[in-house]
Protein backbone atom coordinates (compact mmCIF):
# COMPACT_ATOMS: atom_id res chain seq x y z
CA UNK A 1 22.95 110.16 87.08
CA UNK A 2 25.15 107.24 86.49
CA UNK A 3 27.68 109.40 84.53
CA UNK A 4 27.91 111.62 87.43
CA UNK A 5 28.27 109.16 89.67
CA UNK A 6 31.07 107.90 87.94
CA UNK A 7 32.69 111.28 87.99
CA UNK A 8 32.37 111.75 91.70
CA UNK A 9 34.08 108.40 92.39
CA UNK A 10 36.39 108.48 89.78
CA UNK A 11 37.20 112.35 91.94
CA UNK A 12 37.24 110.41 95.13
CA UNK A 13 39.46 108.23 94.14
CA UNK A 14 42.03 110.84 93.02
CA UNK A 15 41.49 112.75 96.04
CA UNK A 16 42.45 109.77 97.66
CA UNK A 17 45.24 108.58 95.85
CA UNK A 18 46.60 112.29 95.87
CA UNK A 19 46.13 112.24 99.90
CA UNK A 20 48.49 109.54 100.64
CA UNK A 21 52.43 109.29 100.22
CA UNK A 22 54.81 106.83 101.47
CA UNK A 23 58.33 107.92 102.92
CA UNK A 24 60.97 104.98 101.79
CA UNK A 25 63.40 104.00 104.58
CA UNK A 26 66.50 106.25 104.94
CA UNK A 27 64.58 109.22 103.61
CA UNK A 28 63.23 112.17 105.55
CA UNK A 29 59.40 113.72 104.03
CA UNK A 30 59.33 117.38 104.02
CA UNK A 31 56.09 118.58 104.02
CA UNK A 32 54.71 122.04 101.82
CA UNK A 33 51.55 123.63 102.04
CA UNK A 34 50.98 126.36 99.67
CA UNK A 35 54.97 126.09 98.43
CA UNK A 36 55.62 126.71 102.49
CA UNK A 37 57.25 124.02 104.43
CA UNK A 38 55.20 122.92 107.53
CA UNK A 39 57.13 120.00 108.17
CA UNK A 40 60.38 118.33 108.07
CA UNK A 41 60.50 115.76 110.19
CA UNK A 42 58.63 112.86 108.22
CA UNK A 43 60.13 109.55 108.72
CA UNK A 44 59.89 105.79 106.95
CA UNK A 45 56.34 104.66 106.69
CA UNK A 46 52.64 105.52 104.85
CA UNK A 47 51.55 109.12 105.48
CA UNK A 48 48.57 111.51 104.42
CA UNK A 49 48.18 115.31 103.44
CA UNK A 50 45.72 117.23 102.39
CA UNK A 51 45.29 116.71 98.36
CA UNK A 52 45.80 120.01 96.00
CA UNK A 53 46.80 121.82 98.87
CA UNK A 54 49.60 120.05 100.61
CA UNK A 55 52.85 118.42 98.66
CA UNK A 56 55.27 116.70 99.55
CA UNK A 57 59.07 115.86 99.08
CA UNK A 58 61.73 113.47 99.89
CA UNK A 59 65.34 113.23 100.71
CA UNK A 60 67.92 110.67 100.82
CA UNK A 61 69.64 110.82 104.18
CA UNK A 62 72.13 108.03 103.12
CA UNK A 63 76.20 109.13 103.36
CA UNK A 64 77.05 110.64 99.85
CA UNK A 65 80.53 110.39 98.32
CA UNK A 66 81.84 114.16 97.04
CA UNK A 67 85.38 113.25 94.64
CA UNK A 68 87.05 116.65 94.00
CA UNK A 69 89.52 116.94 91.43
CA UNK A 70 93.58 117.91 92.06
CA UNK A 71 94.20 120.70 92.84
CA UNK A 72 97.62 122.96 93.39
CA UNK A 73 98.18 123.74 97.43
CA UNK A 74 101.09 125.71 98.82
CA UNK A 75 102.69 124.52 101.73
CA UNK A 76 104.53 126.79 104.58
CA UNK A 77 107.72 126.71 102.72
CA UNK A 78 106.06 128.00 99.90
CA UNK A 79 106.25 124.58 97.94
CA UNK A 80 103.49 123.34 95.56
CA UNK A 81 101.76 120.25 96.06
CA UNK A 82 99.03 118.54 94.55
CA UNK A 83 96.38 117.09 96.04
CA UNK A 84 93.62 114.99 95.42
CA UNK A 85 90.85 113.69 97.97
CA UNK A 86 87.05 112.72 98.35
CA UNK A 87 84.62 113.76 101.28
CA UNK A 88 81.64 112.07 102.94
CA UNK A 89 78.78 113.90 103.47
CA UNK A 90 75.20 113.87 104.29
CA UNK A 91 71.84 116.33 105.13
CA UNK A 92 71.71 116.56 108.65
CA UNK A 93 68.78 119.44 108.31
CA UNK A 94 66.57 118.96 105.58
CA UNK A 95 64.67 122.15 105.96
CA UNK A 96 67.67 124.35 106.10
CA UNK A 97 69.50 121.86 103.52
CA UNK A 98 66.25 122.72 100.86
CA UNK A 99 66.35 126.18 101.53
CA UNK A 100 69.76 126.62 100.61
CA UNK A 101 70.01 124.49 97.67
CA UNK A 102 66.28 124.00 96.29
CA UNK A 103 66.88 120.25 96.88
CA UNK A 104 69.58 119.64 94.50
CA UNK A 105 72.53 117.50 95.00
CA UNK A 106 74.41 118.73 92.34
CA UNK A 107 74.10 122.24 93.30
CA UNK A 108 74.80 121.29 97.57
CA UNK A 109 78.08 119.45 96.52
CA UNK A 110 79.03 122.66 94.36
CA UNK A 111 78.19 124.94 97.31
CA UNK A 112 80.22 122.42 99.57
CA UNK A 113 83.15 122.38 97.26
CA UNK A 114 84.70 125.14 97.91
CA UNK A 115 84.35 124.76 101.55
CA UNK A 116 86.68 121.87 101.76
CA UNK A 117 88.93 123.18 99.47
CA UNK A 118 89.51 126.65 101.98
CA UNK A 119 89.83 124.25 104.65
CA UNK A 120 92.30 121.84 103.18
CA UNK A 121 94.58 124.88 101.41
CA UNK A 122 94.37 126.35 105.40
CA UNK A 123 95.48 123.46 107.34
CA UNK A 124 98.41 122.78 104.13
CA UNK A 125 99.26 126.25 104.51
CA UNK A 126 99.98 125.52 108.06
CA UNK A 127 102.64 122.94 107.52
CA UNK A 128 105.75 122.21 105.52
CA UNK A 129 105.72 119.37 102.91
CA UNK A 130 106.68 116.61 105.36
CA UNK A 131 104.07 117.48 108.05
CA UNK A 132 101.79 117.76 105.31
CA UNK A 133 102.15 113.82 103.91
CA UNK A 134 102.87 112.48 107.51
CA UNK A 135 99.71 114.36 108.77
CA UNK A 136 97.64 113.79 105.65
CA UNK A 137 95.89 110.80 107.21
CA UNK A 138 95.43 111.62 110.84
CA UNK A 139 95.42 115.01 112.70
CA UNK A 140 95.32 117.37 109.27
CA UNK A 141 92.01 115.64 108.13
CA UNK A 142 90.64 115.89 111.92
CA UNK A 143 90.73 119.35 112.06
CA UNK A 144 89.87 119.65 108.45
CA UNK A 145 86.34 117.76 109.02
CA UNK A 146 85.44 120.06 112.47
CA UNK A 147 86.53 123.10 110.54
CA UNK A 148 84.53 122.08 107.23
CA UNK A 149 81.42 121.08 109.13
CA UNK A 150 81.33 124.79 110.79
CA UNK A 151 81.34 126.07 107.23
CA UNK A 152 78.56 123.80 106.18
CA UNK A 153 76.59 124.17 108.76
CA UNK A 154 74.34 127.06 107.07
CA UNK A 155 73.81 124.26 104.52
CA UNK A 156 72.26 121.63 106.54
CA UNK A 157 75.10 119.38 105.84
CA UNK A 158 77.33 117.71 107.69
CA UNK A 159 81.21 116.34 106.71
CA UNK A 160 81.64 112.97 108.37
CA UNK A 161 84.96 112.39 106.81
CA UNK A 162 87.57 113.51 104.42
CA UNK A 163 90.18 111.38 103.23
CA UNK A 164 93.06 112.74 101.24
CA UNK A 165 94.09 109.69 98.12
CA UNK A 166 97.14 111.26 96.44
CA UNK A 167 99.37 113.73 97.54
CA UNK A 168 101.72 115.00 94.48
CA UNK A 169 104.68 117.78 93.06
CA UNK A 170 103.58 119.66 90.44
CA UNK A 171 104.79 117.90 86.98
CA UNK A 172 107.32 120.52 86.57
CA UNK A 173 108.57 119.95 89.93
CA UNK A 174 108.47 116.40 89.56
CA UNK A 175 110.37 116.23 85.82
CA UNK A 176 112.84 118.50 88.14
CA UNK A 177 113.25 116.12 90.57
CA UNK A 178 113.99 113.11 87.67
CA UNK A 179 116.34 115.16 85.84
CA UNK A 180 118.11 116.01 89.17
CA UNK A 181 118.50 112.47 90.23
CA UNK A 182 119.09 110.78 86.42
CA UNK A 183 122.04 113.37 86.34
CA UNK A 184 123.11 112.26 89.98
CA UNK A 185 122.72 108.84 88.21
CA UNK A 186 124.77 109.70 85.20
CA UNK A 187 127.28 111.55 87.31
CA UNK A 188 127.52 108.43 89.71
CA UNK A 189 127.91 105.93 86.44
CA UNK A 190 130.52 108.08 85.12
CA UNK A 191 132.87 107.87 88.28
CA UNK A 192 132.61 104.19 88.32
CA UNK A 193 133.11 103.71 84.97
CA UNK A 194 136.22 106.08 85.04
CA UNK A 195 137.23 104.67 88.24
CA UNK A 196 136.68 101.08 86.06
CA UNK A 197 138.40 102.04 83.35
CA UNK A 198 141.32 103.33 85.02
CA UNK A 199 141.45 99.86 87.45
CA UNK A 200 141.07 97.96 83.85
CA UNK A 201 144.31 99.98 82.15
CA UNK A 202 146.38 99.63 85.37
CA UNK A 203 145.96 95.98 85.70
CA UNK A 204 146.62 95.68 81.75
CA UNK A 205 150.24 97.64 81.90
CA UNK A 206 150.91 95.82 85.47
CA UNK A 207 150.37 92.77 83.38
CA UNK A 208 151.96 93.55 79.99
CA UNK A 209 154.88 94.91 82.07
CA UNK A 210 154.75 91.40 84.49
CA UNK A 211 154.75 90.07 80.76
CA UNK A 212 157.82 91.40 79.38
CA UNK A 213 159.51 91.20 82.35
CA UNK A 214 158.99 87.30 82.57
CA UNK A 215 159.69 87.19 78.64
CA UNK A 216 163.23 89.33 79.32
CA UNK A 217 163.58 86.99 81.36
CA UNK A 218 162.82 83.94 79.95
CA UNK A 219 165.01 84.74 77.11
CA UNK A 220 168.08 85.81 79.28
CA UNK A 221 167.75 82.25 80.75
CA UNK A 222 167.25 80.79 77.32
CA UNK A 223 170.30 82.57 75.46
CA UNK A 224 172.59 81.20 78.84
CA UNK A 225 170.90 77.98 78.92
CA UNK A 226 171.87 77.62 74.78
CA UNK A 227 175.16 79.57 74.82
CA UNK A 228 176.26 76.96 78.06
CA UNK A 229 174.58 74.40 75.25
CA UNK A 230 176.59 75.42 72.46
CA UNK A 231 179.84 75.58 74.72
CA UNK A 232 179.55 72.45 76.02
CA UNK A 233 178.52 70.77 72.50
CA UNK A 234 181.38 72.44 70.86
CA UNK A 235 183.78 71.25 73.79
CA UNK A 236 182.54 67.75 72.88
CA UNK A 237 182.50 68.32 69.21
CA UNK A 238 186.64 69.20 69.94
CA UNK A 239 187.21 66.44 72.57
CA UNK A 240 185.80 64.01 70.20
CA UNK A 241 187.44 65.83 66.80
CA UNK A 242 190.86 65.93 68.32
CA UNK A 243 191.16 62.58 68.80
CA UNK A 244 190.96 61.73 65.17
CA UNK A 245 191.61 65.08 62.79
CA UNK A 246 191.41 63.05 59.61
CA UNK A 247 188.04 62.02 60.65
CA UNK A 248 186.66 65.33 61.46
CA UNK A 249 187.75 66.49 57.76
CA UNK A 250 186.12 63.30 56.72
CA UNK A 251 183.22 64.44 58.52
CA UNK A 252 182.98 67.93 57.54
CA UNK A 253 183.59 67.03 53.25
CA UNK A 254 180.53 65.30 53.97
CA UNK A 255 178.21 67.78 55.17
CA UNK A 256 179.47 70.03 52.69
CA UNK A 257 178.02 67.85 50.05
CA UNK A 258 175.13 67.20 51.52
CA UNK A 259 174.31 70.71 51.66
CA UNK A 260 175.22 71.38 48.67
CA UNK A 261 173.10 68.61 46.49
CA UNK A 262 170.25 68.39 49.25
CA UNK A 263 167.82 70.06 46.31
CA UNK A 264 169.27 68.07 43.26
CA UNK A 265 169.54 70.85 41.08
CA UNK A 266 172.72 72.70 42.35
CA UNK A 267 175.63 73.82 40.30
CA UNK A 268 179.53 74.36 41.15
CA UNK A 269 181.58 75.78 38.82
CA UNK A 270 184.59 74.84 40.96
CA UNK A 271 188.28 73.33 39.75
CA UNK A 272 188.34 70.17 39.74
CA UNK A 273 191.43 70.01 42.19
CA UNK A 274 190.03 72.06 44.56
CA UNK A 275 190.06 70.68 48.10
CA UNK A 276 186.55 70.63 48.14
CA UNK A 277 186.61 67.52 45.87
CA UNK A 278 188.95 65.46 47.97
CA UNK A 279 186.74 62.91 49.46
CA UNK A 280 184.09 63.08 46.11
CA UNK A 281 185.72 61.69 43.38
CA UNK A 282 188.07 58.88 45.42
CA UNK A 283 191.88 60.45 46.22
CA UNK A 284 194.47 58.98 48.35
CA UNK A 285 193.38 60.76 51.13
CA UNK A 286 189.82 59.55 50.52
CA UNK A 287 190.98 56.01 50.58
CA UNK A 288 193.00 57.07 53.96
């Protein structure tokens, strides 16, 4: 008696246990009986059901982030883009959001994938590249979350907001776009260093011309300045000589010899008459 006792508590008590659920706050309870939902409208608090017969599941009604990876657009002038955003999202019908997707996140965000996608490539389609980034963050994404929501309506879902992060060329486009303005670049720096290079060789022949002018010059002026030197010394050099001729002889013996002993190892073969001895070796017109 006592074992069975036991057993019928120890059966209570799971019947018990197994009759009672609690429903966390922002979650929704739906309710099955028999694998058939009979409710979907189960809010926060503690709950019962009927054990073995009646089960229960819940869902997280909190805003869920869906990140799509880039993907290639075409715009109305038939100009790739890329484009890379995130939506918000969260069940709005449980019962309908179950049905359609047996509960499973993974599987609602792949159904609502493609739904965004459609709606995003639609509204890009609609506009050129400009419109495209200057609408990206206000009217395009608008219409984009009222005409997502329509298609994800059968889900039980609803968009509350799509926000577009990057909008991008394709990489061939955009290693185009470098090449095109590095050789605009190049072409650029090439002109002004021509343009340089030709300022730098006309200011270098202005200034070797300026430079051999002024040396012509400077010369010229030089050769007067010394020829009007030379004239004027050698009008002295006569003045002063044709006062006393003997003297100027005189004078003249003696440069000769100093020029021609200055290194102390010179040699004449001369006459010893010659004239040029006349003042070296003490004649009468030495003495005079």
């Amino acid at each position: 008696m006592k074992n069975l006792a036991l057993v019928i508590a120890l059966a209570a008590v799971l019947l018990g246990a197994n009759s009672v659920f609690i429903v966390r706050e922002a979650e929704v309870g739906v309710l099955f009986q028999l694998g058939r939902i009979v409710r979907t409208d189960i809010g926060p608090g503690l709950h019962f059901k009927l054990p073995l017969v009646q089960d229960v599941r819940r869902f997280d009604q909190r805003i869920k982030t869906l990140d799509s990876q880039p993907e290639r657009y075409l715009t109305s002038e038939k100009k790739d883009v890329n484009v890379d955003f995130f939506a918000k999202w969260r069940i709005s019908e449980v019962g309908r959001y179950y049905t359609t997707t047996s509960g499973d996140e993974l599987q609602a965000m792949q159904r609502l994938t493609p739904i965004l996608k459609e709606g995003l490539r639609n509204q890009i389609n609609q506009r050129t590249l400009q419109e495209t980034v200057s609408d990206a963050r206000s009217s395009m994404t608008a219409t984009l979350v009222k005409a997502a929501n329509e298609g994800s309506k059968n889900l039980g879902i609803e968009i509350i907001d799509v926000r577009i992060k990057r909008i991008d060329l394709p990489d061939e486009v955009s290693n185009s776009v470098y090449e095109r303005m590095r050789a605009e670049r190049s072409r650029v720096a090439n002109e002004l260093r021509s343009q340089g290079t030709e300022a730098s060789e006309t200011i270098s022949s202005n200034a070797d011309r300026e430079r051999a002018v002024i040396l012509a010059e400077a010369d010229r002026d030089a050769q007067r300045i010394r020829g009007e030197g030379d004239a004027q010394a050698a009008e002295i050099y006569a003045t002063a000589y044709g006062r006393d001729p003997e003297f100027y002889a005189f004078h003249r013996s003696l440069e000769s010899y100093r020029t021609a002993f200055r290194d102390g190892q010179g040699v004449l073969v001369l006459d010893p008459e010659s004239e040029f001895f006349d003042y070296f070796n003490g004649s009468d017109r030495a003495g005079q």
